[in-house]
Protein backbone atom coordinates (compact mmCIF):
# COMPACT_ATOMS: atom_id res chain seq x y z
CA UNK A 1 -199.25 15.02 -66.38
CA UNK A 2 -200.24 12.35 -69.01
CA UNK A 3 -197.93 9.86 -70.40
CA UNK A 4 -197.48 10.99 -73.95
CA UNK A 5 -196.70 8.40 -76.32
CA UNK A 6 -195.77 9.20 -80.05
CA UNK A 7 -196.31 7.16 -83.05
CA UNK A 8 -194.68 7.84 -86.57
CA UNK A 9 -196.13 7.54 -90.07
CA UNK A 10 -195.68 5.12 -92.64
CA UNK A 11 -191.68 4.40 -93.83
CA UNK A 12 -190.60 6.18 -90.62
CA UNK A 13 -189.92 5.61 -87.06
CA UNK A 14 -189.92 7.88 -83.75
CA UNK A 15 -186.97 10.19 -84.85
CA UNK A 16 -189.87 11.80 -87.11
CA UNK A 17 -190.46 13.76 -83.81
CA UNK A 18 -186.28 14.80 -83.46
CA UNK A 19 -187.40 18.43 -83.75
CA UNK A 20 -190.78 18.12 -81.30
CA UNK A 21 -190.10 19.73 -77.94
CA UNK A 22 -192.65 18.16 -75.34
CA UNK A 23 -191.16 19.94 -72.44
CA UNK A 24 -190.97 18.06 -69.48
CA UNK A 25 -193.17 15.89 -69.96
CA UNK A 26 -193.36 11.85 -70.02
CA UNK A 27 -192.67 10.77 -73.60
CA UNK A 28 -193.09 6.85 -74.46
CA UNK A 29 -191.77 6.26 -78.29
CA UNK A 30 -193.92 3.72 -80.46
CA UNK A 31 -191.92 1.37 -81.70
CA UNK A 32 -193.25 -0.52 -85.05
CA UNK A 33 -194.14 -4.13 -84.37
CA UNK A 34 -194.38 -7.01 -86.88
CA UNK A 35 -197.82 -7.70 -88.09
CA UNK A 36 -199.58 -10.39 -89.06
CA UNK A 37 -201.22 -10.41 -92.64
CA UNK A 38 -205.04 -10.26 -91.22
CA UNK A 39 -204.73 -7.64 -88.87
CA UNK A 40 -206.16 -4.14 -89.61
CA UNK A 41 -205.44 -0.77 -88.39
CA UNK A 42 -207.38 -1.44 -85.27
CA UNK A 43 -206.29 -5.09 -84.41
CA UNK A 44 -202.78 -3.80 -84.51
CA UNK A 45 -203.77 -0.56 -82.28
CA UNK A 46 -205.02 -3.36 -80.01
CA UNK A 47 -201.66 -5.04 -79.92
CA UNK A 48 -199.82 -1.52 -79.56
CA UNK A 49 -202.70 -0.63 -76.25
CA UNK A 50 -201.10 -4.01 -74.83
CA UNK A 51 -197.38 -4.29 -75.96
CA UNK A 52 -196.79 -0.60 -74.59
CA UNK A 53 -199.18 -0.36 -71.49
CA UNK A 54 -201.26 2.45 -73.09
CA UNK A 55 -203.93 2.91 -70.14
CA UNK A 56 -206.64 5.23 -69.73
CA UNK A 57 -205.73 9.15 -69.44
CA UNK A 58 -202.61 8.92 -71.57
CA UNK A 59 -201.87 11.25 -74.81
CA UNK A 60 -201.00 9.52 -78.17
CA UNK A 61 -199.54 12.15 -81.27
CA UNK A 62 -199.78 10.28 -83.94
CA UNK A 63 -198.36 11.71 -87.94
CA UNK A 64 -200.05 10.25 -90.75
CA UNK A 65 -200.25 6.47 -90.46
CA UNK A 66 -199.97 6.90 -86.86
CA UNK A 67 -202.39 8.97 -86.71
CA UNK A 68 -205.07 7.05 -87.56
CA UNK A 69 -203.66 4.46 -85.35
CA UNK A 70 -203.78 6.65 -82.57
CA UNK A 71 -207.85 6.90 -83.45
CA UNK A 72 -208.04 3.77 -83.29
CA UNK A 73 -206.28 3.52 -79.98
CA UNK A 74 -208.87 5.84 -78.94
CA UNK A 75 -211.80 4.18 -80.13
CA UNK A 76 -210.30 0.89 -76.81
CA UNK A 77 -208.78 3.58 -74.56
CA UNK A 78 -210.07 6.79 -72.91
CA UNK A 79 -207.50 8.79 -73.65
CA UNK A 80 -206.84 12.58 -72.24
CA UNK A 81 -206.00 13.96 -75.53
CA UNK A 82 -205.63 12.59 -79.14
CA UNK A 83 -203.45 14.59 -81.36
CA UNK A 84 -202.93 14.29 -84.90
CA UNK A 85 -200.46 15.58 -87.11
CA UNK A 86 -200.70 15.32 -90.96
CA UNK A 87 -203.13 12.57 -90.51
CA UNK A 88 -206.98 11.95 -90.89
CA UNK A 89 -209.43 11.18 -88.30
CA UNK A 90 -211.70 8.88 -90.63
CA UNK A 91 -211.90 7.39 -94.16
CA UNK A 92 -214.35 10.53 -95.23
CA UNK A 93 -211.58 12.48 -94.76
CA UNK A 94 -209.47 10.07 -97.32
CA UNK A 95 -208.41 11.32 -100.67
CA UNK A 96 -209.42 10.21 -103.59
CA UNK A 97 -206.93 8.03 -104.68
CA UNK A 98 -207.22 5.72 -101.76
CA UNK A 99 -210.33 4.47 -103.86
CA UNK A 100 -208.51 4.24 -107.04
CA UNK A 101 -205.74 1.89 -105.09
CA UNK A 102 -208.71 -0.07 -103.26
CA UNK A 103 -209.68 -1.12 -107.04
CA UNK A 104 -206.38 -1.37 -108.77
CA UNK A 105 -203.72 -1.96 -105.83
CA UNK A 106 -200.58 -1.91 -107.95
CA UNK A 107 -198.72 -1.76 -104.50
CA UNK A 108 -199.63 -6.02 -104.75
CA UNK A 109 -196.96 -6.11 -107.40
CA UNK A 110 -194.29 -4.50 -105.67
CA UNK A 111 -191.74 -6.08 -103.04
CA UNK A 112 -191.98 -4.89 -99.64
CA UNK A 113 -187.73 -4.26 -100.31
CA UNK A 114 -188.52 -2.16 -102.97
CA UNK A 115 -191.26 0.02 -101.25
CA UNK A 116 -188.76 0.66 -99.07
CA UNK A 117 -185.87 1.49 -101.61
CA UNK A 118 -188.25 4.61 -103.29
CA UNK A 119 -187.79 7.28 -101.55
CA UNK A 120 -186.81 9.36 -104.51
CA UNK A 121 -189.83 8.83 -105.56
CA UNK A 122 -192.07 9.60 -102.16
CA UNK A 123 -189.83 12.54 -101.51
CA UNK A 124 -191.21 15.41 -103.77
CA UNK A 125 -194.69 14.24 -102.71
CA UNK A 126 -194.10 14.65 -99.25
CA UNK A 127 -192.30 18.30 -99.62
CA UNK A 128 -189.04 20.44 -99.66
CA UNK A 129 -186.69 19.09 -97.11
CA UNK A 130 -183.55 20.60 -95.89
CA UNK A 131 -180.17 17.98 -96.72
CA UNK A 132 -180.49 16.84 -93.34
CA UNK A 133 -184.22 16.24 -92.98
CA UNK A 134 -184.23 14.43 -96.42
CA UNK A 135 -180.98 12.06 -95.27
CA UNK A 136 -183.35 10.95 -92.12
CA UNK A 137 -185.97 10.57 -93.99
CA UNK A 138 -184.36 8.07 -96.36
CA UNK A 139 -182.62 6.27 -93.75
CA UNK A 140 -185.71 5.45 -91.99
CA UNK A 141 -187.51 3.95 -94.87
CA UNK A 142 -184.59 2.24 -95.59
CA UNK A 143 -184.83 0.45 -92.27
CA UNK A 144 -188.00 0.01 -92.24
CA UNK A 145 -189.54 -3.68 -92.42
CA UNK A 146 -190.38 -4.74 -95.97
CA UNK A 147 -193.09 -6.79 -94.17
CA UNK A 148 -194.56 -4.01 -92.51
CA UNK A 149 -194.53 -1.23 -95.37
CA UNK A 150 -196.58 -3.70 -97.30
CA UNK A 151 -199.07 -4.98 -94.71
CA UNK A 152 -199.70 -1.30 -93.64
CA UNK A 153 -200.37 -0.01 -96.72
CA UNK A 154 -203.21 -2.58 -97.48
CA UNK A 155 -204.58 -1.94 -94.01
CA UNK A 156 -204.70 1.54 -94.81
CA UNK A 157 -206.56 1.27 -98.02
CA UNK A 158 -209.00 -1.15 -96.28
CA UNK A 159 -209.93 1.36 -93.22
CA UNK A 160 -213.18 2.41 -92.96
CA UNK A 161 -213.25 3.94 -89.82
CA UNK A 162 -216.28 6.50 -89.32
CA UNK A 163 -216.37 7.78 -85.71
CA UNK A 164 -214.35 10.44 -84.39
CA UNK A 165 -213.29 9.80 -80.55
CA UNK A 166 -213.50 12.16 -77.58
CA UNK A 167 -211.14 14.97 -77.23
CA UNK A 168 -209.08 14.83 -80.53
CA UNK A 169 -206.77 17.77 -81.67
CA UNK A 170 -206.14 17.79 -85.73
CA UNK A 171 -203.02 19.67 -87.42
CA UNK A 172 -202.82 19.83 -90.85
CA UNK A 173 -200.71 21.71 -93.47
CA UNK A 174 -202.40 23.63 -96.44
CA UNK A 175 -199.55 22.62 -98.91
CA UNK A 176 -200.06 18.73 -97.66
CA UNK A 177 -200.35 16.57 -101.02
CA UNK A 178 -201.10 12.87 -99.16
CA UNK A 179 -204.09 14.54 -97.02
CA UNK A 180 -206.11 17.45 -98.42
CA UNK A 181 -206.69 19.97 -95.87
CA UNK A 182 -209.45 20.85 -97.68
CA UNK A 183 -211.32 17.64 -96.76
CA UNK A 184 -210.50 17.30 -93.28
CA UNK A 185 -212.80 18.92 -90.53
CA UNK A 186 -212.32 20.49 -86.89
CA UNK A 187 -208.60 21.23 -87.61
CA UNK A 188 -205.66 23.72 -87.52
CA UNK A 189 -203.80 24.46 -90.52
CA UNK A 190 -200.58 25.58 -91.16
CA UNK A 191 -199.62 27.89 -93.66
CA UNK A 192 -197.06 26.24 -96.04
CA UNK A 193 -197.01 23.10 -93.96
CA UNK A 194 -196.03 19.82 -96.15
CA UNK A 195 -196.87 16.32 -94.92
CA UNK A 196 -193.68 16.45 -93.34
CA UNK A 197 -193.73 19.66 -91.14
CA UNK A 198 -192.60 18.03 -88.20
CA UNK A 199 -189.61 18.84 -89.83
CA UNK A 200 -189.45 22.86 -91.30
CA UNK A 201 -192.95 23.55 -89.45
CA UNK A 202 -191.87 22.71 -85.78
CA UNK A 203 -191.77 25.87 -84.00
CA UNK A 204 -195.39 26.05 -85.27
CA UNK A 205 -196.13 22.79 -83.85
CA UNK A 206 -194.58 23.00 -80.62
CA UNK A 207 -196.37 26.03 -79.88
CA UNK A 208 -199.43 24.34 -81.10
CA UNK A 209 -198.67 21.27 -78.87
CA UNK A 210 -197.63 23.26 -75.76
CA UNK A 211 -201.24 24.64 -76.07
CA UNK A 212 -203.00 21.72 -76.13
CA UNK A 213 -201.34 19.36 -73.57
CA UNK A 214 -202.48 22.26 -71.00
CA UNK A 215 -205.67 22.11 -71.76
CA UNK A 216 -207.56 20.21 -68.87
């Protein structure tokens, strides 16, 4: 079987995937490293490809920021499978508002400590969250790097990635307010599923997962 590594989104690190059963397989957590201000999303895959030995064959899951990451990982490795969860697979799948930000990027006036310290403000966007979930989700935007936060969100903004890589899986939720289902192409949706159904949607998504890593 396939090394599987797994990359989380945005203000979040590799406990995004606490409730993600892989089986028995070979799991490799992405750690964020620190970028520097000119990368973009695909120099820094680049760095990731090298950093964690990410060779040909392998299986990258990727959830919203690290999802396209993963595609871009893709686009310099020939990967076995490419899974995305809560994601988008290229900037014509992007909402609208990633234009509106591209012209007035009010995120420029905010400290990458403060980005960090709004979580009662991201929350609601990202769905209903059981006391737990939402205390995990806090904590790891709270610990995540003020430098990073910032430089990723730019990068983001600034992708214009068009081509969709060999054998890519895409999960999406229908009640997802970051990424319209509605937009996105060649997926499965969940009913009811948030941006953040790795948490309250994971049975779904294991089962959905256990299908896809047998696929040959």
């Amino acid at each position: 079987m396939s090394k599987i590594f797994l990359i989380a989104g945005l203000g979040a690190d590799t406990r995004l995937y606490n409730n993600i059963d892989l089986l028995d397989n070979e799991v490799e957590p992405v750690d964020w490293i620190e970028p520097n201000e000119c990368d973009t999303l695909n120099t820094y895959a680049q760095k990731l490809i090298h950093q964690y030995f990410i060779y040909d064959n392998s299986i990258v899951i990727g959830t919203s920021l690290g999802g396209m990451i993963a595609i871009e990982i893709a686009r310099q490795v020939k990967l076995n499978k490419v899974i995305l969860i809560s994601s988008i697979k290229t900037v014509n799948e992007a909402p609208w508002y990633f234009k509106l930000f591209k012209v007035l990027p009010a995120y420029k006036l905010l400290s990458g400590r403060l980005l960090t310290n709004l979580g009662f403000l991201i929350k609601p966007v990202f769905g209903n969250m059981s006391s737990r979930d939402a205390w995990l989700f806090n904590d790891m935007l709270r610990k995540s790097s003020p430098k990073f936060i910032k430089w990723a969100i730019g990068a983001v903004l600034k992708w214009d990635n068009e081509i969709i890589p060999a054998n890519v899986y895409h999960i999406v939720g229908d009640k997802d307010l970051v990424f319209n289902y509605k937009k996105i192409k060649n997926a499965t949706i969940i009913k009811g599923g948030t941006h953040i159904m790795v948490f309250d949607k994971a049975k779904q998504i294991n089962k959905l997962l256990k299908g896809i890593l047998k696929k040959k």
